[in-house]
PDB file of N, CA and C in Angstrom:
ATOM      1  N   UNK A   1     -72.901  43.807 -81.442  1.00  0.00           N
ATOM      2  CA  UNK A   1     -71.693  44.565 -81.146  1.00  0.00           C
ATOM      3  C   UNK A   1     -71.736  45.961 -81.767  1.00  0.00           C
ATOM      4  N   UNK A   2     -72.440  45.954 -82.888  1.00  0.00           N
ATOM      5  CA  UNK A   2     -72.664  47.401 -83.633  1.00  0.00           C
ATOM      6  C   UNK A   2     -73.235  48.494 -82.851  1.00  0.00           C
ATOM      7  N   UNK A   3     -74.205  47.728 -81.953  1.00  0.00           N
ATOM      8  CA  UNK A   3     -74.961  48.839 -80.653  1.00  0.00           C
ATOM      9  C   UNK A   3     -73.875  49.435 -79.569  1.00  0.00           C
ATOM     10  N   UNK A   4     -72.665  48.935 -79.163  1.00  0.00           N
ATOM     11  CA  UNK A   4     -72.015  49.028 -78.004  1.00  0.00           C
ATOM     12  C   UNK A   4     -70.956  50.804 -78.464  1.00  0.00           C
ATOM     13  N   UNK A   5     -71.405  51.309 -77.139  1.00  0.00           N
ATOM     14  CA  UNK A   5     -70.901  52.408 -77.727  1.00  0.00           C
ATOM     15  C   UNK A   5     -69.981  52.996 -76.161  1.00  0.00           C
ATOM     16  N   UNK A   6     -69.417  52.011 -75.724  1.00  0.00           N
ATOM     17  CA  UNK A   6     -68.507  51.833 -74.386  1.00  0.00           C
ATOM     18  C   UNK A   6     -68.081  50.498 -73.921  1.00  0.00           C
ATOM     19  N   UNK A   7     -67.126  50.441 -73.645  1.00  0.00           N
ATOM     20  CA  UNK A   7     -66.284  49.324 -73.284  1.00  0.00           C
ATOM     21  C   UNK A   7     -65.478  49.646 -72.140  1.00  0.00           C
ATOM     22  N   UNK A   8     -65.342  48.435 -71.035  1.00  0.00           N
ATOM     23  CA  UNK A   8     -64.838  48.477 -69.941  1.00  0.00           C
ATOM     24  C   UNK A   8     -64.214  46.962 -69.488  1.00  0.00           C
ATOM     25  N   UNK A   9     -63.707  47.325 -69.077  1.00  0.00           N
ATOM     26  CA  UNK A   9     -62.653  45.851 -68.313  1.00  0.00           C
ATOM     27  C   UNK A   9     -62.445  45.936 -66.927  1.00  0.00           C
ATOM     28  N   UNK A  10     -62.925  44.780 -66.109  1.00  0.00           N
ATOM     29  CA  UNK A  10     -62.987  44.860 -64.485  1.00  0.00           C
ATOM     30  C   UNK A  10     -62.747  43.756 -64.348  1.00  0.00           C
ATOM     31  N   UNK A  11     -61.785  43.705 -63.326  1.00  0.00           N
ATOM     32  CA  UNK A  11     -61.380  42.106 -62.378  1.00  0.00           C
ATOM     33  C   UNK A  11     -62.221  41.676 -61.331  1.00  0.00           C
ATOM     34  N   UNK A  12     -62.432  42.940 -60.467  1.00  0.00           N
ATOM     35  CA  UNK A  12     -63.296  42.812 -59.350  1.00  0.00           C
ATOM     36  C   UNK A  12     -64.979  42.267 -59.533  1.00  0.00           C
ATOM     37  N   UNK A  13     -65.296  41.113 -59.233  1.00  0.00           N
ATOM     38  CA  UNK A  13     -66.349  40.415 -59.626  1.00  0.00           C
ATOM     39  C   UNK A  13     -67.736  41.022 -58.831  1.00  0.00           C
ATOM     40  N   UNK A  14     -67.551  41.600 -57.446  1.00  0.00           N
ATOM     41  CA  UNK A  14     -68.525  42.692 -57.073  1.00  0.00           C
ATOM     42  C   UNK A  14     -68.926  43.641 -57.949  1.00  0.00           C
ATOM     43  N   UNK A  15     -68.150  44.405 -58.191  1.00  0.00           N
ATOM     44  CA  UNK A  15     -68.031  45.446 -59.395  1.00  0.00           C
ATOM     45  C   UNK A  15     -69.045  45.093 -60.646  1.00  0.00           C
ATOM     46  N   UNK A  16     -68.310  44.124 -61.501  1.00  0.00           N
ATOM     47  CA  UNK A  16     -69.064  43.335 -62.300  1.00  0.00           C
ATOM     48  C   UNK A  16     -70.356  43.489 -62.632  1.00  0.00           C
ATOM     49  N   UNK A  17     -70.963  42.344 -61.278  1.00  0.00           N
ATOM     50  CA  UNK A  17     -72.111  42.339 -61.209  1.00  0.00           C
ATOM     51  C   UNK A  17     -72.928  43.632 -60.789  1.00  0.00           C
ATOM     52  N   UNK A  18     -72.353  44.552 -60.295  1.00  0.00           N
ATOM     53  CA  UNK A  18     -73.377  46.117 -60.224  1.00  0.00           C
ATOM     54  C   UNK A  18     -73.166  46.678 -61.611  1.00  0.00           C
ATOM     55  N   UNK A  19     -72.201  46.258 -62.864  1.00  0.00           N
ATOM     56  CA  UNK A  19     -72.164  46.806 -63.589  1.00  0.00           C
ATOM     57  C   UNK A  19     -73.612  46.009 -64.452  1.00  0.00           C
ATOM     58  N   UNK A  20     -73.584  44.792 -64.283  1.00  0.00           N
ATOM     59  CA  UNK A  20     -74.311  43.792 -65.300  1.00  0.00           C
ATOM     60  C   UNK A  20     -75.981  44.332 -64.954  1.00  0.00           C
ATOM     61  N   UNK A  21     -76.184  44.471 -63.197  1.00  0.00           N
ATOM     62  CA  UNK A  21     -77.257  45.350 -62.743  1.00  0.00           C
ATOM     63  C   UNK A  21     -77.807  46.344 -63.397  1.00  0.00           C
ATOM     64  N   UNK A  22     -76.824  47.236 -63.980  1.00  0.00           N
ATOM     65  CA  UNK A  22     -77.567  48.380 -64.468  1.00  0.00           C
ATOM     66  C   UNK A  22     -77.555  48.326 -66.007  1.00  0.00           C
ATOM     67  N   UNK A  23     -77.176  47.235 -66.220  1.00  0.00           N
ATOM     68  CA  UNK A  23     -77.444  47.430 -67.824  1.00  0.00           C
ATOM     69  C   UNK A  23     -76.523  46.577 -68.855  1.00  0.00           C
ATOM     70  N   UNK A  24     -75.377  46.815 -68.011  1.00  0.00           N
ATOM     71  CA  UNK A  24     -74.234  46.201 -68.835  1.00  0.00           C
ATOM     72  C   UNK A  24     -73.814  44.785 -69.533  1.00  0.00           C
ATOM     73  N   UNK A  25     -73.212  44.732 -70.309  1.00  0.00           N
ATOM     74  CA  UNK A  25     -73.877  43.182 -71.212  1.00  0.00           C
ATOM     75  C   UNK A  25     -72.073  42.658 -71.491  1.00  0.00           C
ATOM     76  N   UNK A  26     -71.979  41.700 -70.821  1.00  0.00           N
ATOM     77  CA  UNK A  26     -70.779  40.577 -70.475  1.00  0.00           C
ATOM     78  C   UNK A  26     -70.771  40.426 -72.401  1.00  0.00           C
ATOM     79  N   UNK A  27     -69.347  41.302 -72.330  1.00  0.00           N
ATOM     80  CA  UNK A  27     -68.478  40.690 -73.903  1.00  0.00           C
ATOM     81  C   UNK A  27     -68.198  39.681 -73.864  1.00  0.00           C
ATOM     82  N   UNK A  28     -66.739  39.609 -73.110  1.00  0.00           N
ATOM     83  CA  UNK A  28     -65.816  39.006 -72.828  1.00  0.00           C
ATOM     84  C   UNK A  28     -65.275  38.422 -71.668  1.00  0.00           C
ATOM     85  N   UNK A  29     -64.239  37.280 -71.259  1.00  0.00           N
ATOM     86  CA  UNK A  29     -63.514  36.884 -70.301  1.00  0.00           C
ATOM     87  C   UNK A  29     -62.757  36.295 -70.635  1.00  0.00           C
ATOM     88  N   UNK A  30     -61.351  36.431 -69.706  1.00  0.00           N
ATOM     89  CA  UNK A  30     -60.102  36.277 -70.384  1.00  0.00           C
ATOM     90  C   UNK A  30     -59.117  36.378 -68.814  1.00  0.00           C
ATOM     91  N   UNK A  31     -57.968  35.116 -68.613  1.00  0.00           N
ATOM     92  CA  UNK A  31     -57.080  35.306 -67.738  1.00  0.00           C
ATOM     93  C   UNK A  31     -55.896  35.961 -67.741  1.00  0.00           C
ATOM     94  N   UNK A  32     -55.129  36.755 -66.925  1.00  0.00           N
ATOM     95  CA  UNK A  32     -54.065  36.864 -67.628  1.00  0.00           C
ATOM     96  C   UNK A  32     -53.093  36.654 -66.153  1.00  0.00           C
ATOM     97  N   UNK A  33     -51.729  36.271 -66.230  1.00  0.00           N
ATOM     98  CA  UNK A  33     -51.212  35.706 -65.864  1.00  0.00           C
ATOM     99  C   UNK A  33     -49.937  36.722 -65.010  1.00  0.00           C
ATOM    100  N   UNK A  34     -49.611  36.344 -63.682  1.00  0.00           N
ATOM    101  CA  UNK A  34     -48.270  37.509 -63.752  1.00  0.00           C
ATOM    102  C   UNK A  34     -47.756  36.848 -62.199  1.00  0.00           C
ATOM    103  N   UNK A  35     -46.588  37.388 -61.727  1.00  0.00           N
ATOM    104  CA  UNK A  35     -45.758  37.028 -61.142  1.00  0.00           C
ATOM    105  C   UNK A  35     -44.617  36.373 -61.392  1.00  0.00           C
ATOM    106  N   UNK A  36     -44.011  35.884 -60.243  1.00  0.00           N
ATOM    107  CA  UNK A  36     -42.812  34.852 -60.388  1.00  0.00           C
ATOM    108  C   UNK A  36     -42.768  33.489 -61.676  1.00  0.00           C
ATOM    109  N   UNK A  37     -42.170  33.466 -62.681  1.00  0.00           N
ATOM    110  CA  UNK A  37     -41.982  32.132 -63.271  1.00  0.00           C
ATOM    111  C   UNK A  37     -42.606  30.840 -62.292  1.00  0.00           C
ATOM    112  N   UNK A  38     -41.940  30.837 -61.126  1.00  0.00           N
ATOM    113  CA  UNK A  38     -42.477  29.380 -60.653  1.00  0.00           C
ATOM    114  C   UNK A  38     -43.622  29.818 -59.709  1.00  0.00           C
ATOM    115  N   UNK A  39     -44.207  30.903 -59.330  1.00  0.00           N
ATOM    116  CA  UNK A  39     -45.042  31.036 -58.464  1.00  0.00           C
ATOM    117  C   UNK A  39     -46.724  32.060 -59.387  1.00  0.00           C
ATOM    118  N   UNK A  40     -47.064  31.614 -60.393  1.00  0.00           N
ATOM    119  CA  UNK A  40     -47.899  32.470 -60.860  1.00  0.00           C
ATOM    120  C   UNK A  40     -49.263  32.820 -60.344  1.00  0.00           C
ATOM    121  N   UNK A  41     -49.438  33.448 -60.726  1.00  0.00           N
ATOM    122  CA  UNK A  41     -50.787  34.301 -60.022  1.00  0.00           C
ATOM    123  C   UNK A  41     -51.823  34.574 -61.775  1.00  0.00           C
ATOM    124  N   UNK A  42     -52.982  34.264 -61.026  1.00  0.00           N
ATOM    125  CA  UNK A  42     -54.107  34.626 -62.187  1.00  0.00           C
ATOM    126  C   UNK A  42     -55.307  36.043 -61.588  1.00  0.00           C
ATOM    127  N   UNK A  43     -55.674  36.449 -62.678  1.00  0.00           N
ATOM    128  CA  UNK A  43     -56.631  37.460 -62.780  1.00  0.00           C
ATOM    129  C   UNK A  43     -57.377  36.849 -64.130  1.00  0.00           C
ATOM    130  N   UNK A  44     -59.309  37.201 -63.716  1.00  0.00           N
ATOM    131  CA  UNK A  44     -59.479  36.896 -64.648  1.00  0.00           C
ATOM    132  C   UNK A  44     -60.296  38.650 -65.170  1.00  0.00           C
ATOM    133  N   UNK A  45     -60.313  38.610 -66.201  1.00  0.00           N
ATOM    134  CA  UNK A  45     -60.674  39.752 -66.537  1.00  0.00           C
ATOM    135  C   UNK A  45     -61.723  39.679 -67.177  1.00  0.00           C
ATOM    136  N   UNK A  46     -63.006  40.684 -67.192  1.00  0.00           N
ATOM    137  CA  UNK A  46     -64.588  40.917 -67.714  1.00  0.00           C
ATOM    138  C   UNK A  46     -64.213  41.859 -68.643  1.00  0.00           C
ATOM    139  N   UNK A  47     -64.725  41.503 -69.583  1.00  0.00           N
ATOM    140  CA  UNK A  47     -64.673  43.034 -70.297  1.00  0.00           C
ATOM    141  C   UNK A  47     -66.624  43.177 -70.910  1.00  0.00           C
ATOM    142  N   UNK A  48     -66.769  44.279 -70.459  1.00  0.00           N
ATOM    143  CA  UNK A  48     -68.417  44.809 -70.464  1.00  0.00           C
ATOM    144  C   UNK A  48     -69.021  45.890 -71.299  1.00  0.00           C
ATOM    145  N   UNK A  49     -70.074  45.406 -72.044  1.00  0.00           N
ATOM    146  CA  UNK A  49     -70.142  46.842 -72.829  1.00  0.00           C
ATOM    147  C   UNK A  49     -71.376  47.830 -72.981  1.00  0.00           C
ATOM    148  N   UNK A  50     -71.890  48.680 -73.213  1.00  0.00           N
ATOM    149  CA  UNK A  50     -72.931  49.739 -72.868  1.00  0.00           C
ATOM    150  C   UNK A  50     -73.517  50.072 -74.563  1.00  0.00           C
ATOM    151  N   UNK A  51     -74.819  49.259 -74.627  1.00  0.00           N
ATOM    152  CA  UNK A  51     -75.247  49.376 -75.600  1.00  0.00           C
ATOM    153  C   UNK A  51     -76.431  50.569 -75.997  1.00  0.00           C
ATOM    154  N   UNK A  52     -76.058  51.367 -77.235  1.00  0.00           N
ATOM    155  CA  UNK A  52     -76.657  52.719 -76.928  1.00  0.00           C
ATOM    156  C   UNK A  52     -78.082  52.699 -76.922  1.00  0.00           C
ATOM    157  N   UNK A  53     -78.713  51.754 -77.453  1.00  0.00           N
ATOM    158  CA  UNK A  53     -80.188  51.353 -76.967  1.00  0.00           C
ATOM    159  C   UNK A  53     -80.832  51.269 -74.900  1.00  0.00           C
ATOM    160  N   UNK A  54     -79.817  50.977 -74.651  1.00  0.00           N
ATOM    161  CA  UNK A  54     -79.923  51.406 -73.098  1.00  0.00           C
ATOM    162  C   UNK A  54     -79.947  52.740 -72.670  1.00  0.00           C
ATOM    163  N   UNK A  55     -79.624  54.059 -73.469  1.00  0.00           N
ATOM    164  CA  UNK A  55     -79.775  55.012 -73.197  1.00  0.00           C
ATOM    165  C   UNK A  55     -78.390  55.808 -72.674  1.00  0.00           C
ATOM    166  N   UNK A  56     -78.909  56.771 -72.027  1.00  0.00           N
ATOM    167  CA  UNK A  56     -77.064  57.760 -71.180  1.00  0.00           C
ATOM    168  C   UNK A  56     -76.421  56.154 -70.545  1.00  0.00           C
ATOM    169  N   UNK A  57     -74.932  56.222 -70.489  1.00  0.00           N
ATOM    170  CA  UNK A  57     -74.070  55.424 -70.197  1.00  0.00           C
ATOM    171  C   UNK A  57     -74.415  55.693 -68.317  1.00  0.00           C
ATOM    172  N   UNK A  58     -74.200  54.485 -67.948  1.00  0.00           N
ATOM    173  CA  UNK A  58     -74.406  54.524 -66.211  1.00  0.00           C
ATOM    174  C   UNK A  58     -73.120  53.701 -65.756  1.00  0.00           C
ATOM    175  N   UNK A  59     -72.636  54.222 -64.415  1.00  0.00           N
ATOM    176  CA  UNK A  59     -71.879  53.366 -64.117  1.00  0.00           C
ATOM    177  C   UNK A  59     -72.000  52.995 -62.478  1.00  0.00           C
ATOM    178  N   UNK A  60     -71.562  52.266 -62.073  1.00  0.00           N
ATOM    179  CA  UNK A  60     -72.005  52.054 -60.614  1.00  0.00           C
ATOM    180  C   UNK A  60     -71.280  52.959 -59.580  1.00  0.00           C
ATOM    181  N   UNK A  61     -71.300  53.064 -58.380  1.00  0.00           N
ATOM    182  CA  UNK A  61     -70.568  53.604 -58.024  1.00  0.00           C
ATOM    183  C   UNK A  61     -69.613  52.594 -57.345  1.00  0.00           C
ATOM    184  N   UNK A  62     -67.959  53.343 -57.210  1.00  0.00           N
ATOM    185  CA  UNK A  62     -66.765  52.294 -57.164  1.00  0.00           C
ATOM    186  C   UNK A  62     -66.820  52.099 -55.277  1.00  0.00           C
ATOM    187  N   UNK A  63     -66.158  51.004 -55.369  1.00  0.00           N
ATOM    188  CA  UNK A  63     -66.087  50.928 -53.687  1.00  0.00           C
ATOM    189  C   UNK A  63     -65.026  51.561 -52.804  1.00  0.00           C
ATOM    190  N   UNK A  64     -63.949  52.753 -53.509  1.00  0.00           N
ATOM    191  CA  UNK A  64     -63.714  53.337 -53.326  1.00  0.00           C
ATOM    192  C   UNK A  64     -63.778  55.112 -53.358  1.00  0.00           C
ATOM    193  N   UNK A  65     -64.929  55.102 -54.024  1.00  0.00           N
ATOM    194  CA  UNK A  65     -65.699  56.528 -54.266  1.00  0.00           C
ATOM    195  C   UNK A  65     -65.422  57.235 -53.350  1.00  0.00           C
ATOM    196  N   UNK A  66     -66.399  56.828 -52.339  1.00  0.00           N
ATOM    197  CA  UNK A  66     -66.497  57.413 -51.163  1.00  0.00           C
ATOM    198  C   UNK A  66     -65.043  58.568 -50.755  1.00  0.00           C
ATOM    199  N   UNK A  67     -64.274  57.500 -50.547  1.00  0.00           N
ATOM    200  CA  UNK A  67     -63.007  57.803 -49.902  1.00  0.00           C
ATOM    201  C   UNK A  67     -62.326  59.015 -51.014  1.00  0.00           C
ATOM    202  N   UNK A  68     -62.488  58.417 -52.509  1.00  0.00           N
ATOM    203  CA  UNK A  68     -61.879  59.267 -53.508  1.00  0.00           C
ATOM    204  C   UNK A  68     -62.031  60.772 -53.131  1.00  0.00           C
ATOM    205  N   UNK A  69     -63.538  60.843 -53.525  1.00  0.00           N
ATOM    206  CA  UNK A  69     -64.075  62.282 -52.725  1.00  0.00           C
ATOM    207  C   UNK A  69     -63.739  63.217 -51.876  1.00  0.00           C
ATOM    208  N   UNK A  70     -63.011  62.359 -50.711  1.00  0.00           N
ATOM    209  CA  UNK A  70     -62.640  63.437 -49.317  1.00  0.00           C
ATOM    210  C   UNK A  70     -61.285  64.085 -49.951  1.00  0.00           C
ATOM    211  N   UNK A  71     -60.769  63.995 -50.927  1.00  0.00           N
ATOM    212  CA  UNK A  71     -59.345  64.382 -51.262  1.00  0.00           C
ATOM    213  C   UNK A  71     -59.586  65.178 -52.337  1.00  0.00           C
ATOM    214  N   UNK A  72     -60.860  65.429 -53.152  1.00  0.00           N
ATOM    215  CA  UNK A  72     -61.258  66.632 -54.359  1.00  0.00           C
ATOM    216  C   UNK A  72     -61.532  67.456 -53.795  1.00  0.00           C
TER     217      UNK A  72
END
């Protein structure tokens, strides 16, 4: 943990795994809970971290990039 010199948290499990692809090393996982009292809904959450022995920080590109772009 002394090496990790970035931290990130992602739900999206595609995501994830392009993050784990390029380097990234699975901290954590953890649910968290939300909606209606009687109707709940789960998310589970990754949290990922970038150890500075891997070198410059990389990140994948998002699956909304693309689109982000046409509006900068």
């Amino acid at each position: 943990m002394k090496d990790i010199i970035e931290v990130f948290q992602e739900t999206d499990i595609d995501m994830v795994n392009k993050y784990l692809n390029l380097g990234w090393t699975l901290l954590s996982l953890h649910t968290t809970e939300y909606g209606h009292p009687v109707e709940r809904h789960q998310n589970t959450v990754f949290t990922l971290g970038w150890s500075k022995m891997n070198g410059d920080i990389q990140k994948p590109k998002g699956k909304y990039d693309d689109i982000a772009n046409k509006f900068v």
